[in-house]
Protein backbone atom coordinates (compact mmCIF):
# COMPACT_ATOMS: atom_id res chain seq x y z
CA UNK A 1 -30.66 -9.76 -1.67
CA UNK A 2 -27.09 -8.80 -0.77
CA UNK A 3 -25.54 -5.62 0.13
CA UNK A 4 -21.56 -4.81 -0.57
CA UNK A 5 -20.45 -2.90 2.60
CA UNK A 6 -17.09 -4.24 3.39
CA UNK A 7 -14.83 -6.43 1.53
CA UNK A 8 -16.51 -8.79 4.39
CA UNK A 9 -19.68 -9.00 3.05
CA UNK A 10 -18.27 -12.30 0.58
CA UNK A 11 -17.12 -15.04 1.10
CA UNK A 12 -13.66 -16.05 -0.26
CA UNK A 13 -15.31 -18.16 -2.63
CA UNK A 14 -17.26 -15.56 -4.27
CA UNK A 15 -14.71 -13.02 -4.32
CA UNK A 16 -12.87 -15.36 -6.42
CA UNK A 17 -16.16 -15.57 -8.56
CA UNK A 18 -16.00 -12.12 -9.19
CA UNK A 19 -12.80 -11.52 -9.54
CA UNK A 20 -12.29 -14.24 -12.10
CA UNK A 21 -15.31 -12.35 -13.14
CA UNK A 22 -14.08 -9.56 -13.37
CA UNK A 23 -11.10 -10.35 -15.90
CA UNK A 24 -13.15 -12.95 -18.36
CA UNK A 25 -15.44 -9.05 -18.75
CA UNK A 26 -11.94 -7.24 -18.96
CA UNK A 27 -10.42 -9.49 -21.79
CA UNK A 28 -13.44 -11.07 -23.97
CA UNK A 29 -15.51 -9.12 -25.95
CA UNK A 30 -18.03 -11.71 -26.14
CA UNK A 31 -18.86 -11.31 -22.33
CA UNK A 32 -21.11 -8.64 -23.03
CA UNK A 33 -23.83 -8.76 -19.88
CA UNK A 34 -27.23 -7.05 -20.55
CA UNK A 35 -28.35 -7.72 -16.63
CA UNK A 36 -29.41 -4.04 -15.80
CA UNK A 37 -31.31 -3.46 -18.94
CA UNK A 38 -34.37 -0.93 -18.23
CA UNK A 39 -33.38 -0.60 -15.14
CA UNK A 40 -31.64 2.57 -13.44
CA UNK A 41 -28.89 2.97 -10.66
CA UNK A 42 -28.91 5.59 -7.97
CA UNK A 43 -25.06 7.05 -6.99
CA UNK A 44 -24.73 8.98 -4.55
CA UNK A 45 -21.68 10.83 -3.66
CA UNK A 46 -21.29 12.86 -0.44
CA UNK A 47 -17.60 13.06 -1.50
CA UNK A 48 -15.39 13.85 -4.69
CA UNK A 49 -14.72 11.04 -6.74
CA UNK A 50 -13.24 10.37 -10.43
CA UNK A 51 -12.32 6.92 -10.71
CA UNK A 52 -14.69 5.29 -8.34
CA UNK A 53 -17.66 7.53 -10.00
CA UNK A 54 -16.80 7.56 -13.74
CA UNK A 55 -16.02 3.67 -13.23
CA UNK A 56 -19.45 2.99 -11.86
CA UNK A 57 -21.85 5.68 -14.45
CA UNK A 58 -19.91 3.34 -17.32
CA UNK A 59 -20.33 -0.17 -15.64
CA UNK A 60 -23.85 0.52 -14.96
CA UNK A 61 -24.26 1.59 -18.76
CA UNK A 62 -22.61 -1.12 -20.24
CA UNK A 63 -24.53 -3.20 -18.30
CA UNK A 64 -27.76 -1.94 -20.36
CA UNK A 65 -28.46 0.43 -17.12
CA UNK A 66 -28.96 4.09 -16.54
CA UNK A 67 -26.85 5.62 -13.98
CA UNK A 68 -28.24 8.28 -12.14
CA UNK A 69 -25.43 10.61 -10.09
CA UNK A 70 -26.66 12.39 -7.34
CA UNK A 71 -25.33 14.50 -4.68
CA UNK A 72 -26.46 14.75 -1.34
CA UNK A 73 -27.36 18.65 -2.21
CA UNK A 74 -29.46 17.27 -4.79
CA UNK A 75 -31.19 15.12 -2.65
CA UNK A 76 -33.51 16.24 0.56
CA UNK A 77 -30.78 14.63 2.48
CA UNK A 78 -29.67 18.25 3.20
CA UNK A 79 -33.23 19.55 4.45
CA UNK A 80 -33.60 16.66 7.25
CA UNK A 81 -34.46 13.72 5.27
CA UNK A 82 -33.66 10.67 6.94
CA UNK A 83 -31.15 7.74 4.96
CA UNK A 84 -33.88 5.32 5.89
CA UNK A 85 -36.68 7.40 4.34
CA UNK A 86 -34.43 7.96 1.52
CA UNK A 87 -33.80 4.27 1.65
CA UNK A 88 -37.09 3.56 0.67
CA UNK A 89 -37.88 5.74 -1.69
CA UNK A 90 -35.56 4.61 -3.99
CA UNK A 91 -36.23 1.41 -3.70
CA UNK A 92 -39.19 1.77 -5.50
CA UNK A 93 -37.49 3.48 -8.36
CA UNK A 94 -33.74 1.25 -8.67
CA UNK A 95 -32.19 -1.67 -8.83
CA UNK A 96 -29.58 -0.53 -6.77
CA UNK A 97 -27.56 2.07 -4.93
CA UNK A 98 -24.22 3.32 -4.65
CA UNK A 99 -23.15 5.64 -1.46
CA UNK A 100 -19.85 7.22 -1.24
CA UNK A 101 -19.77 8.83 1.95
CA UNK A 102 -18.33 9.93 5.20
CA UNK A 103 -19.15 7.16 8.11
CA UNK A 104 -19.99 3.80 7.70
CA UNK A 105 -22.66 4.37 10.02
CA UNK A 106 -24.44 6.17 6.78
CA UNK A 107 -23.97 3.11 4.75
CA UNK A 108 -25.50 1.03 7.46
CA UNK A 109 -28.65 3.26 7.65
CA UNK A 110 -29.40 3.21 3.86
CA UNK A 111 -28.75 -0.56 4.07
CA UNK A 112 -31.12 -1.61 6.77
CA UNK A 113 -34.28 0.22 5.27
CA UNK A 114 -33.55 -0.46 1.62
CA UNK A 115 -35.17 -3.15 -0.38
CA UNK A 116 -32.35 -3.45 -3.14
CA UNK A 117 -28.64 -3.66 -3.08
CA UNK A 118 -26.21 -0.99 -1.54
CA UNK A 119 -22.89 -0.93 -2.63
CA UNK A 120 -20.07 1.41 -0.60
CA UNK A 121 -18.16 2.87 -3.17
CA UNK A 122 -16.20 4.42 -0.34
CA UNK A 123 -16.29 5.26 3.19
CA UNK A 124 -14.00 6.22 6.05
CA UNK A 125 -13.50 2.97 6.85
CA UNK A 126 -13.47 1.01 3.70
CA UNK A 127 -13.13 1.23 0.30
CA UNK A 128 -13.81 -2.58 -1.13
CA UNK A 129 -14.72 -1.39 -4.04
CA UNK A 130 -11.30 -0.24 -4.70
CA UNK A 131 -9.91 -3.36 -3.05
CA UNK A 132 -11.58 -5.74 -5.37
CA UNK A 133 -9.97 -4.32 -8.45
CA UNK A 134 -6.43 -4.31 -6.19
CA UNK A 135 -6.49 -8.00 -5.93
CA UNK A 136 -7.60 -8.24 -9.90
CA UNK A 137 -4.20 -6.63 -10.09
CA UNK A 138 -2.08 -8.68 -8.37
CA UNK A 139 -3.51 -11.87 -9.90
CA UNK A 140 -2.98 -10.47 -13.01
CA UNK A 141 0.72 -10.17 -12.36
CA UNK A 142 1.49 -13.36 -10.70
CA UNK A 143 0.14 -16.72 -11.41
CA UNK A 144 0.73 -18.22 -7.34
CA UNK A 145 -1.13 -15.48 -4.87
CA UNK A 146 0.08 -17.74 -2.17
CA UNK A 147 3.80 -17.04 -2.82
CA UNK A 148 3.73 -13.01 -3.36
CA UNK A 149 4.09 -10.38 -0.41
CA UNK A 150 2.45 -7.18 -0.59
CA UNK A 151 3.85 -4.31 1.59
CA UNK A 152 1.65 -1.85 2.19
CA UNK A 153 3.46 1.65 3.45
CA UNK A 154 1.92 4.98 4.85
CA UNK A 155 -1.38 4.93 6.12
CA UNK A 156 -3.54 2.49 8.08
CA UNK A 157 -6.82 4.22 6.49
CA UNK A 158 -10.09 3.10 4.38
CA UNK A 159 -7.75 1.87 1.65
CA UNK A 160 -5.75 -0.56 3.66
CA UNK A 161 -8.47 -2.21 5.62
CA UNK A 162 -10.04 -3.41 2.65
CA UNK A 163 -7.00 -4.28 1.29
CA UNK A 164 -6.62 -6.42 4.21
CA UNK A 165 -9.46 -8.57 4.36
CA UNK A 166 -9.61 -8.85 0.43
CA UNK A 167 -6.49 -9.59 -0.16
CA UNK A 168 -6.77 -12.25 2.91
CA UNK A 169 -9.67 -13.60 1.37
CA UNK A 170 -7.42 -13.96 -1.63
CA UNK A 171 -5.29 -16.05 -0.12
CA UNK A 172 -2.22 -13.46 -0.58
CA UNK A 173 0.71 -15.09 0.81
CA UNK A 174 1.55 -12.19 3.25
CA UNK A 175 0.55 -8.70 3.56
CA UNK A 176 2.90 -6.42 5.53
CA UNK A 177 1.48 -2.72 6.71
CA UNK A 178 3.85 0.05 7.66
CA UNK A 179 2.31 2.65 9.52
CA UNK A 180 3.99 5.51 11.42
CA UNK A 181 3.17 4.79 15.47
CA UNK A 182 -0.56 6.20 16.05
CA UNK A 183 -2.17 5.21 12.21
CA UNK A 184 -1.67 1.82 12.14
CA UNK A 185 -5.17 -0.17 10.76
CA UNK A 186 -8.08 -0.39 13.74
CA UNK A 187 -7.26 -3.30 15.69
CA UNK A 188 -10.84 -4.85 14.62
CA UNK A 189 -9.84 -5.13 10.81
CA UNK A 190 -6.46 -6.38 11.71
CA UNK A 191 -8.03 -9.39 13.66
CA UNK A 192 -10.84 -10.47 11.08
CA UNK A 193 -7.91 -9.80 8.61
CA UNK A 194 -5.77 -12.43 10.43
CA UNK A 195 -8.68 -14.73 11.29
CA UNK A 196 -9.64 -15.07 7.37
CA UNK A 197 -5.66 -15.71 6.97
CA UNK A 198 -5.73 -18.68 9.19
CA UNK A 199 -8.00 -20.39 6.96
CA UNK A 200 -6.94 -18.83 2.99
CA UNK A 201 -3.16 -18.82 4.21
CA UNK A 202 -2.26 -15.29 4.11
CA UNK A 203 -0.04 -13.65 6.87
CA UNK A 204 -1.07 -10.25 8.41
CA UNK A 205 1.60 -7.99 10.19
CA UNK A 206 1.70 -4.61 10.90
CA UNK A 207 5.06 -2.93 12.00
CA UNK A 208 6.32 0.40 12.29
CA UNK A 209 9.14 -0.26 9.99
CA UNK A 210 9.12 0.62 6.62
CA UNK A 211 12.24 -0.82 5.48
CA UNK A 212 11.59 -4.65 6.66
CA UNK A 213 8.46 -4.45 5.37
CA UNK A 214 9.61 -3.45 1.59
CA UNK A 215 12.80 -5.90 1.85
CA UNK A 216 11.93 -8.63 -0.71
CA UNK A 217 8.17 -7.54 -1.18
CA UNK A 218 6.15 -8.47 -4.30
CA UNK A 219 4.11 -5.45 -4.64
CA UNK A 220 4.63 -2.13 -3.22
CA UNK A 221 1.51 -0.33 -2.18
CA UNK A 222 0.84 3.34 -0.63
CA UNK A 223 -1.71 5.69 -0.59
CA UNK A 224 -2.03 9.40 0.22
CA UNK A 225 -0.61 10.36 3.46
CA UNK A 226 -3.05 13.31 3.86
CA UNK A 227 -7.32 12.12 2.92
CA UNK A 228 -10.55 13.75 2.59
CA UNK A 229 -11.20 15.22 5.61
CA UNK A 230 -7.60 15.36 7.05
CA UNK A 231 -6.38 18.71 5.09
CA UNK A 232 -5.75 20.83 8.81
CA UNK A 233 -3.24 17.22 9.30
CA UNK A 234 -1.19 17.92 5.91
CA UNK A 235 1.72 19.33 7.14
CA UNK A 236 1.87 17.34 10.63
CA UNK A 237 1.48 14.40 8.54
CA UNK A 238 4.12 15.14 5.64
CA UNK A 239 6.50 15.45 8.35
CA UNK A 240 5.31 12.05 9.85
CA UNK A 241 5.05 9.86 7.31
CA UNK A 242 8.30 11.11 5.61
CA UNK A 243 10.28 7.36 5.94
CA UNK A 244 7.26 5.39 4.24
CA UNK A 245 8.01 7.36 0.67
CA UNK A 246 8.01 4.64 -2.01
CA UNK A 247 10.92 5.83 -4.03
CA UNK A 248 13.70 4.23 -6.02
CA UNK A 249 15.60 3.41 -3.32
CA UNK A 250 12.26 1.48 -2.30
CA UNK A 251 12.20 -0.38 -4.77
CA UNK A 252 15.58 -1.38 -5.00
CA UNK A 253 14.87 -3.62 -1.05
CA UNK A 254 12.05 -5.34 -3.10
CA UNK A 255 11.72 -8.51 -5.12
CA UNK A 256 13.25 -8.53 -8.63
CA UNK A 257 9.83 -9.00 -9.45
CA UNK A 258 8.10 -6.26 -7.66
CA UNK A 259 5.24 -4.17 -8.75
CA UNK A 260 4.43 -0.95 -7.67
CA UNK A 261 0.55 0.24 -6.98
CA UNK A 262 -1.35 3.36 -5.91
CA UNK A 263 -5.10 3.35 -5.26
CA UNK A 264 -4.98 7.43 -7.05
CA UNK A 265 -5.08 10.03 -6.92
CA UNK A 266 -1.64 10.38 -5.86
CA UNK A 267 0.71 13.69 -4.53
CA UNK A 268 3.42 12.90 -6.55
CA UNK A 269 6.85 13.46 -4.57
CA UNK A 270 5.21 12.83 -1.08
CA UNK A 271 4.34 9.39 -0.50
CA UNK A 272 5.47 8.16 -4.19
CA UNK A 273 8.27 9.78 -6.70
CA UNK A 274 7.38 10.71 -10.07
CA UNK A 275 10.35 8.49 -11.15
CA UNK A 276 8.69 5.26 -9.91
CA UNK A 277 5.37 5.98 -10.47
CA UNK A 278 5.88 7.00 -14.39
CA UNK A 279 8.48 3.59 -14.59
CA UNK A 280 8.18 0.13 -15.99
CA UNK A 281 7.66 -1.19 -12.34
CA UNK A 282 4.34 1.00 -11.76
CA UNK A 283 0.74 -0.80 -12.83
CA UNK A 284 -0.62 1.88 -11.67
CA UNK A 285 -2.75 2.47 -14.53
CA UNK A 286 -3.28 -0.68 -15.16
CA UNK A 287 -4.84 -1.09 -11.47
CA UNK A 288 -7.11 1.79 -12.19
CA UNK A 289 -8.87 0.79 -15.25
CA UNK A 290 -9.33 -2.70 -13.72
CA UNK A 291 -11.49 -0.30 -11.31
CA UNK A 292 -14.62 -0.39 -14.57
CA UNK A 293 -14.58 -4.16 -15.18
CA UNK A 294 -14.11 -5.10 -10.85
CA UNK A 295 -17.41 -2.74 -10.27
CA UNK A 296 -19.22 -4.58 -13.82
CA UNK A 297 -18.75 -7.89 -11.90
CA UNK A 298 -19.55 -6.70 -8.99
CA UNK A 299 -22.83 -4.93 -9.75
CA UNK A 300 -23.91 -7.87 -12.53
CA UNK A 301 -23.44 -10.32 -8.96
CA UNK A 302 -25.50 -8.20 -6.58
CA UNK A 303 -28.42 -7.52 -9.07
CA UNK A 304 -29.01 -10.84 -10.60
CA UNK A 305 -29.17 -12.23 -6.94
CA UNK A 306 -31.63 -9.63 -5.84
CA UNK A 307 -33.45 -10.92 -8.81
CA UNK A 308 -33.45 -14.35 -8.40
CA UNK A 309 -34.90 -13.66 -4.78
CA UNK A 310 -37.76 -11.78 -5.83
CA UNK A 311 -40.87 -14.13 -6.34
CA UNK A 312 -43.24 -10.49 -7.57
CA UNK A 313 -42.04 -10.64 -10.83
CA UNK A 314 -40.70 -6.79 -9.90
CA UNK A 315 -37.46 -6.41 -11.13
CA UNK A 316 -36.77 -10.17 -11.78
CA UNK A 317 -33.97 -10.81 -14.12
């Protein structure tokens, strides 16, 4: 059995597995997987969600599944209940579970006591979910990962860790971040992000300048400057993270070829203009849809493996 924590939890050769995945079930009709049939899905979300939940509810039921959302209010989470007692518990009802959450110290909890996979569909210090269906993206737009340069500008958050180690697993040529001094990535991510590099290829620097890091890039990438959690930092951080706006002008520094993404949803006119976004450079939409058949792969991966460990005939697929 195998949980999906952080984009760390695979190895570079089976995030290419599911990535490659991931597109066959995007583009072929006849790659219809049955792999969760009679069996249900617990997600659980401690936070608002559209893409990440709606994604997962229809993966889960095209998969033959039934997805049951919860909320934590729902649960007895919010009378004392313990994530390991819930843990177990719904073990003995799912095949897996999905937590989208605050800490990753929650995720960690439900992991250790559960008996079948736990996938983070967000938490404040990853989103790998999110990241898997990034790289889909960017392989979908350029046949030679080890050639393109993805600049990453705003904030050193959830999004962009993952984005680091995925995308290092990936073997992404380079990957430049562009933080404002103070909310750059964690050190920690940065180094594994590096480490992975040294073996797929793939560059990792951070700098406080926005402008060298968008000169010549590939694919522009920003997020909200303000996220759950942060809305007493909105105006500080408008105010900060003015500079890292991906605009025309933006654009203009990057690569002929350059591609704009957003991980949604975005504040259109902060850290991206409605001109860009809504132009022939954006695959912005194209990046979120690729968020349904990322999390298919994804789950259809996790679940056959926890049944091909089980020797109970519970659950075995």
């Amino acid at each position: 059995m195998r949980h999906f924590l952080s984009s760390d939890d695979v190895t570079p050769a089976e995030q290419a597995v599911l990535i490659a995945r991931a597109i066959t079930m995007k583009n072929s009709s006849k790659t219809m997987s049955r792999v969760l049939e009679g069996s249900s899905v617990g997600l659980i979300f401690e936070k608002p969600s559209t893409r990440t939940r709606i994604a997962f509810e229809t993966a889960v039921f095209e998969l033959g599944g039934h997805p049951i959302s919860l909320r934590a209010a729902e649960l007895q989470l919010d009378r004392g209940e313990t994530l390991e007692d819930t843990a177990q518990v719904l073990s003995g009802y799912l095949s897996a579970i999905v937590l989208r959450t605050f800490g990753q110290e929650r995720l960690d909890a439900l992991a250790e006591t559960s008996s079948i996979p736990v996938v983070n569909a967000l938490s404040d210090l990853e989103h790998p979910c999110q990241a898997l269906a990034d790289v889909m993206t960017v392989t979908e737009c350029f046949e030679d990962l080890s050639k393109v340069t993805i600049a990453y500008l705003g904030d050193g958050n959830n999004v962009c860790h993952s984005l680091l180690l995925c995308g290092a697993k990936a073997g992404i040529g380079k990957i430049i971040v562009a933080c404002p001094k103070g909310f750059e990535p964690i050190e920690p991510i940065v180094e594994r992000a590096a480490a992975i590099g040294m073996e797929t290829g793939c560059k990792i620097r951070v700098t406080n300048d926005p402008v060298k890091a968008s000169t010549g890039a590939n694919v522009l990438y920003t997020d909200v400057w303000t996220s759950m959690g942060q809305e007493e930092e909105k105006e500080v951080r408008r105010n900060v993270f003015g500079d890292y706006r991906v605009d025309f002008k933006t654009l203009e520094r990057a690569a002929p070829d350059a591609v704009v993404m957003h991980c949604l949803p975005a504040h259109r006119e902060e850290e991206i203009s409605t001109e860009v976004m809504d132009g022939p450079r954006a695959v912005i939409w194209q990046q979120a849809a690729n968020r349904l058949p990322a999390q298919k792969a994804l789950m259809e991966w996790l679940v056959t493996l926890d049944g091909e460990s089980r020797k109970d005939g519970r659950r075995v697929r």
